[in-house]
PDB file of N, CA and C in Angstrom:
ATOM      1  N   UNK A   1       7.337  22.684 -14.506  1.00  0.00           N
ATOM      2  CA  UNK A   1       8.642  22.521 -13.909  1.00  0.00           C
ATOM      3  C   UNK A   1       8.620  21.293 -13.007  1.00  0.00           C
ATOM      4  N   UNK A   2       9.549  20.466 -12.867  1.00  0.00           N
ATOM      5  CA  UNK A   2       9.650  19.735 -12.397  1.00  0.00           C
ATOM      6  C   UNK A   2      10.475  19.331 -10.730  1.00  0.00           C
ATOM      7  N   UNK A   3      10.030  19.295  -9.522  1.00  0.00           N
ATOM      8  CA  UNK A   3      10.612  19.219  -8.793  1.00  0.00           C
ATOM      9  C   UNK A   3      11.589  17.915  -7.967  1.00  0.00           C
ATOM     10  N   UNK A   4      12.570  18.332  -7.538  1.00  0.00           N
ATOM     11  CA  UNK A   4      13.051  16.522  -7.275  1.00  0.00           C
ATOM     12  C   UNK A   4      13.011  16.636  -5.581  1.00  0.00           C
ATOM     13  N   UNK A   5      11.911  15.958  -5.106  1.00  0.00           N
ATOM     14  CA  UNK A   5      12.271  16.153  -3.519  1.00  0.00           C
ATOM     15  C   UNK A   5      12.583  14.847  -3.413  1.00  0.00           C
ATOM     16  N   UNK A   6      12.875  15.076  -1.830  1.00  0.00           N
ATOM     17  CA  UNK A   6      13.748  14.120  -1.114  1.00  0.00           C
ATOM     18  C   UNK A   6      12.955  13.278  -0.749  1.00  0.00           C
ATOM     19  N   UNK A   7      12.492  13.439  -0.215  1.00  0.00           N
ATOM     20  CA  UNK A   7      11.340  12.139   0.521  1.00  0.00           C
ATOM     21  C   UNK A   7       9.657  12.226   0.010  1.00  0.00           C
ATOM     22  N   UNK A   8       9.479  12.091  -2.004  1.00  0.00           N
ATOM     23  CA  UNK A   8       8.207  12.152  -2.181  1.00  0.00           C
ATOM     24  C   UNK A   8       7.207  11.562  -1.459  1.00  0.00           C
ATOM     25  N   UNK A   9       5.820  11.965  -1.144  1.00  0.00           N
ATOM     26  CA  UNK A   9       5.042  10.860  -0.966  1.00  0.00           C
ATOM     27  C   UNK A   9       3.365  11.633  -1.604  1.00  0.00           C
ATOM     28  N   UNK A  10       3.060  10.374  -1.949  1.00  0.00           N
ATOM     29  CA  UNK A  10       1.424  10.613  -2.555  1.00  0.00           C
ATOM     30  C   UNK A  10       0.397   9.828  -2.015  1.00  0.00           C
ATOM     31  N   UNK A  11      -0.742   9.959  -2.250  1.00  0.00           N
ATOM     32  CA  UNK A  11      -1.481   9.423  -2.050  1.00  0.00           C
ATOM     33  C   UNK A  11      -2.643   8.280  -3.529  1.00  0.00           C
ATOM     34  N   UNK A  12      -3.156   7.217  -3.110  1.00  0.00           N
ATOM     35  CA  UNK A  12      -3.950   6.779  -4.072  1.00  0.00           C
ATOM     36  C   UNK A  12      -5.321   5.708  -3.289  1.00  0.00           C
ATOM     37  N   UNK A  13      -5.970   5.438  -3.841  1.00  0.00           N
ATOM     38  CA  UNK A  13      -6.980   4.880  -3.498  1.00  0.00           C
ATOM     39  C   UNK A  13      -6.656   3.437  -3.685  1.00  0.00           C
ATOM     40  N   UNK A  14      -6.779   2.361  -2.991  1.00  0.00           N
ATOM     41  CA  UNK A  14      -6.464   0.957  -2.683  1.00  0.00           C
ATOM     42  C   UNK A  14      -7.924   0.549  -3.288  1.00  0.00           C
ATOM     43  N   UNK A  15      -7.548  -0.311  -3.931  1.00  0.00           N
ATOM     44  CA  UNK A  15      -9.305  -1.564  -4.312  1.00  0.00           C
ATOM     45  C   UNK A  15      -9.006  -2.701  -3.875  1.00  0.00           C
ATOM     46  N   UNK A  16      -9.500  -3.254  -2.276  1.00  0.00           N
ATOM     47  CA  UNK A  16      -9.407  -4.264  -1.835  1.00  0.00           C
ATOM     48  C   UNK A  16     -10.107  -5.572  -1.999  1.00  0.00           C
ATOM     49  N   UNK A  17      -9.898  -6.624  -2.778  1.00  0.00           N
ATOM     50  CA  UNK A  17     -10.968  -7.831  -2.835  1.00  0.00           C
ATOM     51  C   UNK A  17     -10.690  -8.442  -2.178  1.00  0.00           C
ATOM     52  N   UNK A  18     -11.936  -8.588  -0.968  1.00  0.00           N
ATOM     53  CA  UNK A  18     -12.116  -8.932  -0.308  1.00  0.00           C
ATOM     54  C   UNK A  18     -12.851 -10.238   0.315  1.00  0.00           C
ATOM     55  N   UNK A  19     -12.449 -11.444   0.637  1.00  0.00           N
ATOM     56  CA  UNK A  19     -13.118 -12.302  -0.164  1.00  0.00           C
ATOM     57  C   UNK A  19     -14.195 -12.417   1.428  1.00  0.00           C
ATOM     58  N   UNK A  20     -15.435 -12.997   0.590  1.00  0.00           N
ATOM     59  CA  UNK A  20     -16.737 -13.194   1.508  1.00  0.00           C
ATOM     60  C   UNK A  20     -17.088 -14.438   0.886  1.00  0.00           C
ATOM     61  N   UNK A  21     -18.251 -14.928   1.132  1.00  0.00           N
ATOM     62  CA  UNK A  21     -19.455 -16.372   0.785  1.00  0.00           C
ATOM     63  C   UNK A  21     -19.980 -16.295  -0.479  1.00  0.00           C
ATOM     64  N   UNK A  22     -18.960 -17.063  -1.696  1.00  0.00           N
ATOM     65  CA  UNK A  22     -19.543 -17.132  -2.737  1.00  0.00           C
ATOM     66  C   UNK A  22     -18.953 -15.960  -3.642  1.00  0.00           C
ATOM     67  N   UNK A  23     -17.585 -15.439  -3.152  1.00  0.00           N
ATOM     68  CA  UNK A  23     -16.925 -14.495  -4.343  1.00  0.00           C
ATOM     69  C   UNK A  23     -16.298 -13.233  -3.162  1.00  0.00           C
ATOM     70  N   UNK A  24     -16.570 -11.820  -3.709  1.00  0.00           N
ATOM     71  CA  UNK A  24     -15.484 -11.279  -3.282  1.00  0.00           C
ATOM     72  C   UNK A  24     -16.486  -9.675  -3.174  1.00  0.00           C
ATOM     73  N   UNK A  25     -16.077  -9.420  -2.227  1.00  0.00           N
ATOM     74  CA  UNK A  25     -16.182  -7.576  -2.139  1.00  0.00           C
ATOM     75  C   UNK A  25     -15.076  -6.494  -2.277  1.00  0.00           C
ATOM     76  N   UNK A  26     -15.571  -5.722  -3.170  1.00  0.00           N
ATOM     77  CA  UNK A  26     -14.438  -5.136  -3.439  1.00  0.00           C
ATOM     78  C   UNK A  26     -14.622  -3.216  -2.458  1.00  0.00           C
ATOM     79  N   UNK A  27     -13.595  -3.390  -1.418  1.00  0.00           N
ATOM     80  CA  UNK A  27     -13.698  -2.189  -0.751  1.00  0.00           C
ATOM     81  C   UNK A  27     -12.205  -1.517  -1.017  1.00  0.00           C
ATOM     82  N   UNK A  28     -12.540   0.078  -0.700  1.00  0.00           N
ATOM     83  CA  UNK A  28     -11.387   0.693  -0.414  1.00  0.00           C
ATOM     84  C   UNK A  28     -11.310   1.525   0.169  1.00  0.00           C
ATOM     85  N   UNK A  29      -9.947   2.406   0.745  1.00  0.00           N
ATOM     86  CA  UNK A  29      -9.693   2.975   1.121  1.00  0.00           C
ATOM     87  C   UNK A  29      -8.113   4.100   0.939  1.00  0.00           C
ATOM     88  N   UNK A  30      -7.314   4.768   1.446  1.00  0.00           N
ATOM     89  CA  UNK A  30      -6.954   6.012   0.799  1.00  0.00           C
ATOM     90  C   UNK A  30      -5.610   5.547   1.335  1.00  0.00           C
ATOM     91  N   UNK A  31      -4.671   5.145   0.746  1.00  0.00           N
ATOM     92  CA  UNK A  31      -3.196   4.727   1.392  1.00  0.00           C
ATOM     93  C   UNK A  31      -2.150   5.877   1.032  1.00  0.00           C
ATOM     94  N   UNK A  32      -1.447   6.263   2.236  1.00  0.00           N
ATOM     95  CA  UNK A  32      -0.381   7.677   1.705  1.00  0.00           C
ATOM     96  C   UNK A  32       0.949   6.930   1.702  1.00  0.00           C
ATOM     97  N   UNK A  33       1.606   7.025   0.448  1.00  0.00           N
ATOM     98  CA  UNK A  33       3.210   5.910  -0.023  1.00  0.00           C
ATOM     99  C   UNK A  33       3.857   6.848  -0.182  1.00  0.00           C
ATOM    100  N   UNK A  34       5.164   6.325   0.416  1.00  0.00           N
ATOM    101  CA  UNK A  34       6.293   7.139   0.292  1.00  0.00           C
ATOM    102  C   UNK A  34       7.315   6.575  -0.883  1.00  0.00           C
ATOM    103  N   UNK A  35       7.276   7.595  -1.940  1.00  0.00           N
ATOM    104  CA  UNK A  35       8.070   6.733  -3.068  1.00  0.00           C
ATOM    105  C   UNK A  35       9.352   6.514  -2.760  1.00  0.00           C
ATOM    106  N   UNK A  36      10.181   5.414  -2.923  1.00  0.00           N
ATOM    107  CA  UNK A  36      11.012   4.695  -2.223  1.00  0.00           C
ATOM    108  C   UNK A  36      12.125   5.043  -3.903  1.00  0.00           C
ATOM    109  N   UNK A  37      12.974   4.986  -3.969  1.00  0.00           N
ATOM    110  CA  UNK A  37      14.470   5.418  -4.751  1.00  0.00           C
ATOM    111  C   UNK A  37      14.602   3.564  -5.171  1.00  0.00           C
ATOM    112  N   UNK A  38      15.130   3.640  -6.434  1.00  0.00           N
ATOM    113  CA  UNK A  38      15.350   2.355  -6.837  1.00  0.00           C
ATOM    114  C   UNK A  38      16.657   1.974  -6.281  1.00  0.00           C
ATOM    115  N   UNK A  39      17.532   2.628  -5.677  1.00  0.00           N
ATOM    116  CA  UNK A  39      18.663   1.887  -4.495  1.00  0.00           C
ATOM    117  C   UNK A  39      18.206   1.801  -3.677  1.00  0.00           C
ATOM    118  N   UNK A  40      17.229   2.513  -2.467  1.00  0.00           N
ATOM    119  CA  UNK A  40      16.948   2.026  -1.951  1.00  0.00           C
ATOM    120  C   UNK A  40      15.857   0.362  -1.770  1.00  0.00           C
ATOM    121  N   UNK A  41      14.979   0.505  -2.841  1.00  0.00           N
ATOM    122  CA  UNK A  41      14.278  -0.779  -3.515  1.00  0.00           C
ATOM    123  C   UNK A  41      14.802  -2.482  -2.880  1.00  0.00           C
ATOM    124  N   UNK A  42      16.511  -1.906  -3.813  1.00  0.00           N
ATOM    125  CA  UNK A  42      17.155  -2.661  -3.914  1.00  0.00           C
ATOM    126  C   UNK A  42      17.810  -3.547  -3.069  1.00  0.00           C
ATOM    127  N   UNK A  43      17.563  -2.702  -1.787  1.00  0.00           N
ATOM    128  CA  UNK A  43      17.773  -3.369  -0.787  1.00  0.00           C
ATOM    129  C   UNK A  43      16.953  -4.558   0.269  1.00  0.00           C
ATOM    130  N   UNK A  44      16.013  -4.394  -0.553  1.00  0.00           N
ATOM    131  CA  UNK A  44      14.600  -5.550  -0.044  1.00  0.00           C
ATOM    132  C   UNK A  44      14.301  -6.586  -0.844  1.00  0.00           C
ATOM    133  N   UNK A  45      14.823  -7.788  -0.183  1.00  0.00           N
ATOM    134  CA  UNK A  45      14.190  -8.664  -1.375  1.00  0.00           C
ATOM    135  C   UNK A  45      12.560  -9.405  -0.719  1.00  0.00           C
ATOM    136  N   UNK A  46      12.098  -8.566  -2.087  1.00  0.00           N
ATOM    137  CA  UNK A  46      11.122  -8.553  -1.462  1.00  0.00           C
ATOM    138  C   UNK A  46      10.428  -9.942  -2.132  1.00  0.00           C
ATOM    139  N   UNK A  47      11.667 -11.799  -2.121  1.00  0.00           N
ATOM    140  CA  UNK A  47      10.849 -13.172  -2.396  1.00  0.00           C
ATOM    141  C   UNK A  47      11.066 -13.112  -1.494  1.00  0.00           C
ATOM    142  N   UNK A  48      10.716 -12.797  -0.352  1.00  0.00           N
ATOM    143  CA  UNK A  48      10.735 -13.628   0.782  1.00  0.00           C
ATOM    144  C   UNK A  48       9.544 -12.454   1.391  1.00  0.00           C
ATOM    145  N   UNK A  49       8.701 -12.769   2.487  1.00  0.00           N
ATOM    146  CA  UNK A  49       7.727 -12.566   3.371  1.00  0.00           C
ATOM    147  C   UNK A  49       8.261 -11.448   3.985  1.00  0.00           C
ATOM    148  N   UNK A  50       9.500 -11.852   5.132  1.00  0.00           N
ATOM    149  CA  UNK A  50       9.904 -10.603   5.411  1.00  0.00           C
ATOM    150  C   UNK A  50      10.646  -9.616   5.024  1.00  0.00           C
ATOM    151  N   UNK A  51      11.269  -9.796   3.696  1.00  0.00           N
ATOM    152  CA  UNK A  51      11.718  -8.926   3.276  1.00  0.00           C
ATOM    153  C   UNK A  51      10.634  -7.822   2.524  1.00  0.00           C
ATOM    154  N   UNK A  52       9.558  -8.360   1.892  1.00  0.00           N
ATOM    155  CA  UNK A  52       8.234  -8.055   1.326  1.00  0.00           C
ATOM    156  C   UNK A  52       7.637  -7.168   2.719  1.00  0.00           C
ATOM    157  N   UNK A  53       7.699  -7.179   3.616  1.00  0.00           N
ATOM    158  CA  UNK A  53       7.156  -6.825   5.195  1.00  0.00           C
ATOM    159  C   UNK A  53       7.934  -5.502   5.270  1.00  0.00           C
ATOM    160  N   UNK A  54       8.663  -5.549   5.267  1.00  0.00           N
ATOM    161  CA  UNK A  54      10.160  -4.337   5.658  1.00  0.00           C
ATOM    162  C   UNK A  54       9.689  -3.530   4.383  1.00  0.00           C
ATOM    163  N   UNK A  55       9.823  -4.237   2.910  1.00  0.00           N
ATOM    164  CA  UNK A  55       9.270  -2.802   1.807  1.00  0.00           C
ATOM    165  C   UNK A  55       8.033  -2.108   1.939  1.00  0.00           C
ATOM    166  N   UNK A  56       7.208  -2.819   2.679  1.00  0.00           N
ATOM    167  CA  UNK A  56       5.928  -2.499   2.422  1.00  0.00           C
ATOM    168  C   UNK A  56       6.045  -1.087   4.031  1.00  0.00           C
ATOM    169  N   UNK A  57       6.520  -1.660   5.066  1.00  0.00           N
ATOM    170  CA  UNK A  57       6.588  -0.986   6.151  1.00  0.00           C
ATOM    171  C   UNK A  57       7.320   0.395   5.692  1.00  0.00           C
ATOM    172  N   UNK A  58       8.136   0.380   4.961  1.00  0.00           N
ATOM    173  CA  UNK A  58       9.036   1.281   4.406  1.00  0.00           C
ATOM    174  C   UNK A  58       7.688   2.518   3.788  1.00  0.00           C
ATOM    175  N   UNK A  59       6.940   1.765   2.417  1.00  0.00           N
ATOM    176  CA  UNK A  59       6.259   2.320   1.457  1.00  0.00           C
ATOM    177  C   UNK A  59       4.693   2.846   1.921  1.00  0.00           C
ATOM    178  N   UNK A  60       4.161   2.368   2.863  1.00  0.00           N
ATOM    179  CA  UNK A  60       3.172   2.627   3.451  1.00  0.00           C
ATOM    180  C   UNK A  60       3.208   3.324   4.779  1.00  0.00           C
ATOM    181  N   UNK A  61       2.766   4.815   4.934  1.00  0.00           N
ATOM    182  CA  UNK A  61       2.920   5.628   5.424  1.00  0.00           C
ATOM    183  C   UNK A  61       1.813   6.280   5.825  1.00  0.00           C
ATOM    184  N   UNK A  62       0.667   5.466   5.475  1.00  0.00           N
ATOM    185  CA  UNK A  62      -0.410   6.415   6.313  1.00  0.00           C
ATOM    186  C   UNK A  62      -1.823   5.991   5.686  1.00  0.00           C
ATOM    187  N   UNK A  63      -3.251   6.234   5.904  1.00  0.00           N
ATOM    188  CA  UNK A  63      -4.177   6.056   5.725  1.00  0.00           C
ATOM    189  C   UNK A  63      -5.167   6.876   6.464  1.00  0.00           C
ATOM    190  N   UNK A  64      -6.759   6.608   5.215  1.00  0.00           N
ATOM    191  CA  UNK A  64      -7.938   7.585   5.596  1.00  0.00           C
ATOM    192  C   UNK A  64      -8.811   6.587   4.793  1.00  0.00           C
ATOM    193  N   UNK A  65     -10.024   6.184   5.544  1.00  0.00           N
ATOM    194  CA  UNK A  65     -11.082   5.329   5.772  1.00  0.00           C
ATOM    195  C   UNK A  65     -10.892   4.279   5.956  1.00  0.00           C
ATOM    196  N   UNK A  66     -10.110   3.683   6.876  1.00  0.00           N
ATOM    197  CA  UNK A  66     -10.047   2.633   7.488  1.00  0.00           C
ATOM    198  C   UNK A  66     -10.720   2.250   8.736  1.00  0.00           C
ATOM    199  N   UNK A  67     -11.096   1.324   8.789  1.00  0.00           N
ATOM    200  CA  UNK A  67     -12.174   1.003  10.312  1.00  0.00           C
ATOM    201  C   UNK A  67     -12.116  -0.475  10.926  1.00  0.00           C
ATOM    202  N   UNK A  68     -12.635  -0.322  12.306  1.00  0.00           N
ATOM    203  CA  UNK A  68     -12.427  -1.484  12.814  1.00  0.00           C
ATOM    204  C   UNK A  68     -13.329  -1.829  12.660  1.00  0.00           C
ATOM    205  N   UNK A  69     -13.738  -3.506  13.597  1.00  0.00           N
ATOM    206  CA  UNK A  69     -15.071  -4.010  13.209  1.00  0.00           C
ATOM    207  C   UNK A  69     -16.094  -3.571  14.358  1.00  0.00           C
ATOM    208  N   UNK A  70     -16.009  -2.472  14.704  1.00  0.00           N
ATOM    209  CA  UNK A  70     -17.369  -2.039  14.842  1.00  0.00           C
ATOM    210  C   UNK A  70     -17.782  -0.806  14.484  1.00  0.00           C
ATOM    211  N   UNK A  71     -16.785  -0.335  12.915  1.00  0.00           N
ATOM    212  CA  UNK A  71     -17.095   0.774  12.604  1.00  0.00           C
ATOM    213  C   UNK A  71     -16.569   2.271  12.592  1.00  0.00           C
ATOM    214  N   UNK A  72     -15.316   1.868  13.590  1.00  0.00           N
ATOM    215  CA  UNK A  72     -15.079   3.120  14.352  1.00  0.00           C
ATOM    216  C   UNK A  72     -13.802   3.142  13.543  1.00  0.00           C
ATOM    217  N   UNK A  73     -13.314   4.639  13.346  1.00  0.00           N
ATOM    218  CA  UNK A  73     -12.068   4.422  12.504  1.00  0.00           C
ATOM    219  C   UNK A  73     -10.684   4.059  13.176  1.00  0.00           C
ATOM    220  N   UNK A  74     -10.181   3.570  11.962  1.00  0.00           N
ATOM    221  CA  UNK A  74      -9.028   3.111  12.625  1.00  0.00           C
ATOM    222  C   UNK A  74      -7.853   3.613  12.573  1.00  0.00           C
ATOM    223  N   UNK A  75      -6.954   4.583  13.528  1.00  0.00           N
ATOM    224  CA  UNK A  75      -5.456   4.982  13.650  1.00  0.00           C
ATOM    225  C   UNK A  75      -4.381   4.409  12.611  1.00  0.00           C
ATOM    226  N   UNK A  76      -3.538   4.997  12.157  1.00  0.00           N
ATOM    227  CA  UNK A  76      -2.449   4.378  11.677  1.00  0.00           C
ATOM    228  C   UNK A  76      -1.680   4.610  12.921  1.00  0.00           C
ATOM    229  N   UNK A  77      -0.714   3.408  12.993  1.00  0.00           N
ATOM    230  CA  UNK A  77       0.094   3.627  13.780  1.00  0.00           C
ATOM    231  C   UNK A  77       1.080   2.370  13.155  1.00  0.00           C
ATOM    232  N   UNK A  78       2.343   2.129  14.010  1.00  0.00           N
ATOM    233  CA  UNK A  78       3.127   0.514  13.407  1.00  0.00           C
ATOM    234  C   UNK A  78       2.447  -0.416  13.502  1.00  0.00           C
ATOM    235  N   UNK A  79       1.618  -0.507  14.833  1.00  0.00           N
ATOM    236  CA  UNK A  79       0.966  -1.819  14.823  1.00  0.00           C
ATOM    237  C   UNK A  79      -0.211  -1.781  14.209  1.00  0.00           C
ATOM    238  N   UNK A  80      -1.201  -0.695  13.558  1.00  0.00           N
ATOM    239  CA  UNK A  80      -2.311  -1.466  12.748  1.00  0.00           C
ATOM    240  C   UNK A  80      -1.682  -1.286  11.145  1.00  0.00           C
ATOM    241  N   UNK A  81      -0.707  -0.963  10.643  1.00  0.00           N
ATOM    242  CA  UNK A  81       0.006  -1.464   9.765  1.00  0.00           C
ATOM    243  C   UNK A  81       0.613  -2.241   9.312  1.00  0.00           C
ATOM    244  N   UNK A  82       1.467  -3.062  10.654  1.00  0.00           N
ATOM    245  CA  UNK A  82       1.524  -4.262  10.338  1.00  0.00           C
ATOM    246  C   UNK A  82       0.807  -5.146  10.587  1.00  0.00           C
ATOM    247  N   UNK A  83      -0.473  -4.907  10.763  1.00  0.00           N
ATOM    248  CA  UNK A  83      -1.639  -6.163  10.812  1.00  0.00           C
ATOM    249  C   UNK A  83      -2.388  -6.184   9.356  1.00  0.00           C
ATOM    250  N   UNK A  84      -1.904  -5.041   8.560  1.00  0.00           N
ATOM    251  CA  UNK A  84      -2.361  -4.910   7.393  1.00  0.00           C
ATOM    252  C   UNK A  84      -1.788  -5.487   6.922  1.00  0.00           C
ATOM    253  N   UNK A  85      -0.714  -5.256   6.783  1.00  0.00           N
ATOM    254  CA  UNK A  85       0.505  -5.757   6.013  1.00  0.00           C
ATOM    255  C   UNK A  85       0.279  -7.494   6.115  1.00  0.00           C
ATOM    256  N   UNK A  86       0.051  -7.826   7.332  1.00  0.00           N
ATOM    257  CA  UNK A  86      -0.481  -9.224   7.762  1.00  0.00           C
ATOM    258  C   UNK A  86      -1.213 -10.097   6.672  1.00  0.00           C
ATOM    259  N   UNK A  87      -2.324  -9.162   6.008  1.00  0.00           N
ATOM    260  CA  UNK A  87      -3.500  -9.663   5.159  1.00  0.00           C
ATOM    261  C   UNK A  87      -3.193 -10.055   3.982  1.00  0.00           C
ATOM    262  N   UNK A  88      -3.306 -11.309   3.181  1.00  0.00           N
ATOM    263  CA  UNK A  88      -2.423 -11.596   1.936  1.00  0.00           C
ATOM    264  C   UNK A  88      -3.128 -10.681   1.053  1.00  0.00           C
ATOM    265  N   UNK A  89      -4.721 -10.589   0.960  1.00  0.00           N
ATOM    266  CA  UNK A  89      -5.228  -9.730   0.444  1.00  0.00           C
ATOM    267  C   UNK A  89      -5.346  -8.398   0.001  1.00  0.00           C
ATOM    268  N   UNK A  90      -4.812  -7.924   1.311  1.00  0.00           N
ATOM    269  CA  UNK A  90      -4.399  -6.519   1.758  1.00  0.00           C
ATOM    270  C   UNK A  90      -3.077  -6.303   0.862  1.00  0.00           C
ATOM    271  N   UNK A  91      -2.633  -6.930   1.368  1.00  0.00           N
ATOM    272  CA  UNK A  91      -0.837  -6.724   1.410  1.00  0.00           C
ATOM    273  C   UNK A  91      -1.037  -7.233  -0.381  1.00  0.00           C
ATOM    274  N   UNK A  92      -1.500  -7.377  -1.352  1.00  0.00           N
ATOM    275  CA  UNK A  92      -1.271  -7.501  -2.686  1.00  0.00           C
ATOM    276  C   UNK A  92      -2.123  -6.584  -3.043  1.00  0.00           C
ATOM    277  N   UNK A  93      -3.166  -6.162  -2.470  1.00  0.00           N
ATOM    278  CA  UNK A  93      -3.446  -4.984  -2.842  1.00  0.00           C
ATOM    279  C   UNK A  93      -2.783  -3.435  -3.252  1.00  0.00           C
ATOM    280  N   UNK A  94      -1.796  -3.616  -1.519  1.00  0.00           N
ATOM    281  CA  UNK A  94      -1.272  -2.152  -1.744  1.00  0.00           C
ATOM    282  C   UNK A  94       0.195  -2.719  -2.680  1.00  0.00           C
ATOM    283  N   UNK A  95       0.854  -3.595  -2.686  1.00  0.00           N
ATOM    284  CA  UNK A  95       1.633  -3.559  -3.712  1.00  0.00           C
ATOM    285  C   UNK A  95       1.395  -3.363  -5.170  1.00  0.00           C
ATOM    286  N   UNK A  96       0.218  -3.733  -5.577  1.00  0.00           N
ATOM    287  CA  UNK A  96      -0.527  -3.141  -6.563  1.00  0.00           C
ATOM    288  C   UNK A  96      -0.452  -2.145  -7.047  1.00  0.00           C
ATOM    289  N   UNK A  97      -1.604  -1.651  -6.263  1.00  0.00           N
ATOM    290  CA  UNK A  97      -1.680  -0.105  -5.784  1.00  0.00           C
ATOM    291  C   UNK A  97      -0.260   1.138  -6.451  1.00  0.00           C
ATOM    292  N   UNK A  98       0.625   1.023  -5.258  1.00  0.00           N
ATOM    293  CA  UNK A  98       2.260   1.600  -5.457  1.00  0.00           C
ATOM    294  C   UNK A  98       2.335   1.665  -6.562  1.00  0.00           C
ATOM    295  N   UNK A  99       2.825  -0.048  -7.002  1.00  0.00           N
ATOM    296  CA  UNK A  99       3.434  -0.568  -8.316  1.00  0.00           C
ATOM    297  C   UNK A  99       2.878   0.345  -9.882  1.00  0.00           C
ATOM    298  N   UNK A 100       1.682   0.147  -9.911  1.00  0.00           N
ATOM    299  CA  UNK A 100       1.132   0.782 -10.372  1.00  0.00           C
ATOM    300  C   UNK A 100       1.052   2.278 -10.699  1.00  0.00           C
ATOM    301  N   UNK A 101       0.958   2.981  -9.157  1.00  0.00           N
ATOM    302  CA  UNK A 101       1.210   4.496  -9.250  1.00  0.00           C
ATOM    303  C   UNK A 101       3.234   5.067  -9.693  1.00  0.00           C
ATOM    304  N   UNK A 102       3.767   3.937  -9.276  1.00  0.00           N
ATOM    305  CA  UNK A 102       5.063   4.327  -9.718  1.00  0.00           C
ATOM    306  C   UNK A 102       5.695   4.149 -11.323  1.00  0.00           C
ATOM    307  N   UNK A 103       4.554   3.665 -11.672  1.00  0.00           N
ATOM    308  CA  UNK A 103       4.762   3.224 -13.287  1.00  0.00           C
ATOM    309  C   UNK A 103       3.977   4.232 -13.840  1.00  0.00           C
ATOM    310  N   UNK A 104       2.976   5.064 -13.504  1.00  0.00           N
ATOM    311  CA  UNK A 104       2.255   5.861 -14.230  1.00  0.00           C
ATOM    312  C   UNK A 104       1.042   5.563 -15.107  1.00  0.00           C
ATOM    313  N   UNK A 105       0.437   6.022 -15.443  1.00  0.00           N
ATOM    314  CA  UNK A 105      -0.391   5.468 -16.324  1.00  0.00           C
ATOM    315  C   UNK A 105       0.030   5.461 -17.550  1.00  0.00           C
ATOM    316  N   UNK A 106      -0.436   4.483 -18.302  1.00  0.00           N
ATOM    317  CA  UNK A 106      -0.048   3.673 -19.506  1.00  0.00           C
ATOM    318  C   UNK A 106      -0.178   4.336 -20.376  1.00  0.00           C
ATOM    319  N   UNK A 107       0.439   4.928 -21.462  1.00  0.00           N
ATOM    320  CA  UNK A 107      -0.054   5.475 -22.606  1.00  0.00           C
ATOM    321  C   UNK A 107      -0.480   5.300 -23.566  1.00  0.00           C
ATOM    322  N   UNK A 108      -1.115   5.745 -24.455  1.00  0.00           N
ATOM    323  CA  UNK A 108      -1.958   5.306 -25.606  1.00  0.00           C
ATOM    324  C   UNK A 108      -0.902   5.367 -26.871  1.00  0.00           C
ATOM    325  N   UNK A 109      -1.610   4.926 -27.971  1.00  0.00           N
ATOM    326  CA  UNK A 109      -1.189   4.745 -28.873  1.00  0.00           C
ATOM    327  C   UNK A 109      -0.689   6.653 -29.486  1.00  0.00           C
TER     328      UNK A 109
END
């Protein structure tokens, strides 16, 4: 059976490449998205930076294994979200990420 709620949200695992000396590390961690309604979508254009900023602030709703740099974990709150959001790396990651989980997985032949 299928349910239609109001304000879905899921969770998925982020694969961050991360770039270091001589190529890239690939880390992750556990991002909770709130699936966003294609009118609402529609209201972000998301070519531009901040409009891309506002969807993402919208769609990203939470996290688990995130850390600072000395290890210690790190809070979600607005402001270490939008320092994520900050990261070009980051921030194409979790659009990824979403994009991806809102399309489903691909089916076979």
């Amino acid at each position: 059976m299928f349910k239609l709620l109001q304000k879905p949200e899921f969770t998925h695992v982020v694969k961050v490449s991360v770039p270091v000396a001589g190529g890239h590390d690939t880390q992750t961690f556990t991002a909770r998205f709130r699936a966003m309604s294609v009118s609402d979508a529609e209201a972000h254009n998301t070519l531009t930076v901040e409009g891309t900023n506002a969807y993402l602030r919208e769609i990203f709703v939470g996290w688990e294994g995130v850390q600072d740099d000395q290890g210690e974990a790190l809070p979600f709150n607005d402001a270490t979200r939008d320092r994520m959001i900050d990261v070009p790396f980051v921030r194409m990651a979790l659009l990824e990420t979403y994009n991806a989980a809102m399309m489903g997985a691909k089916r076979g032949n």
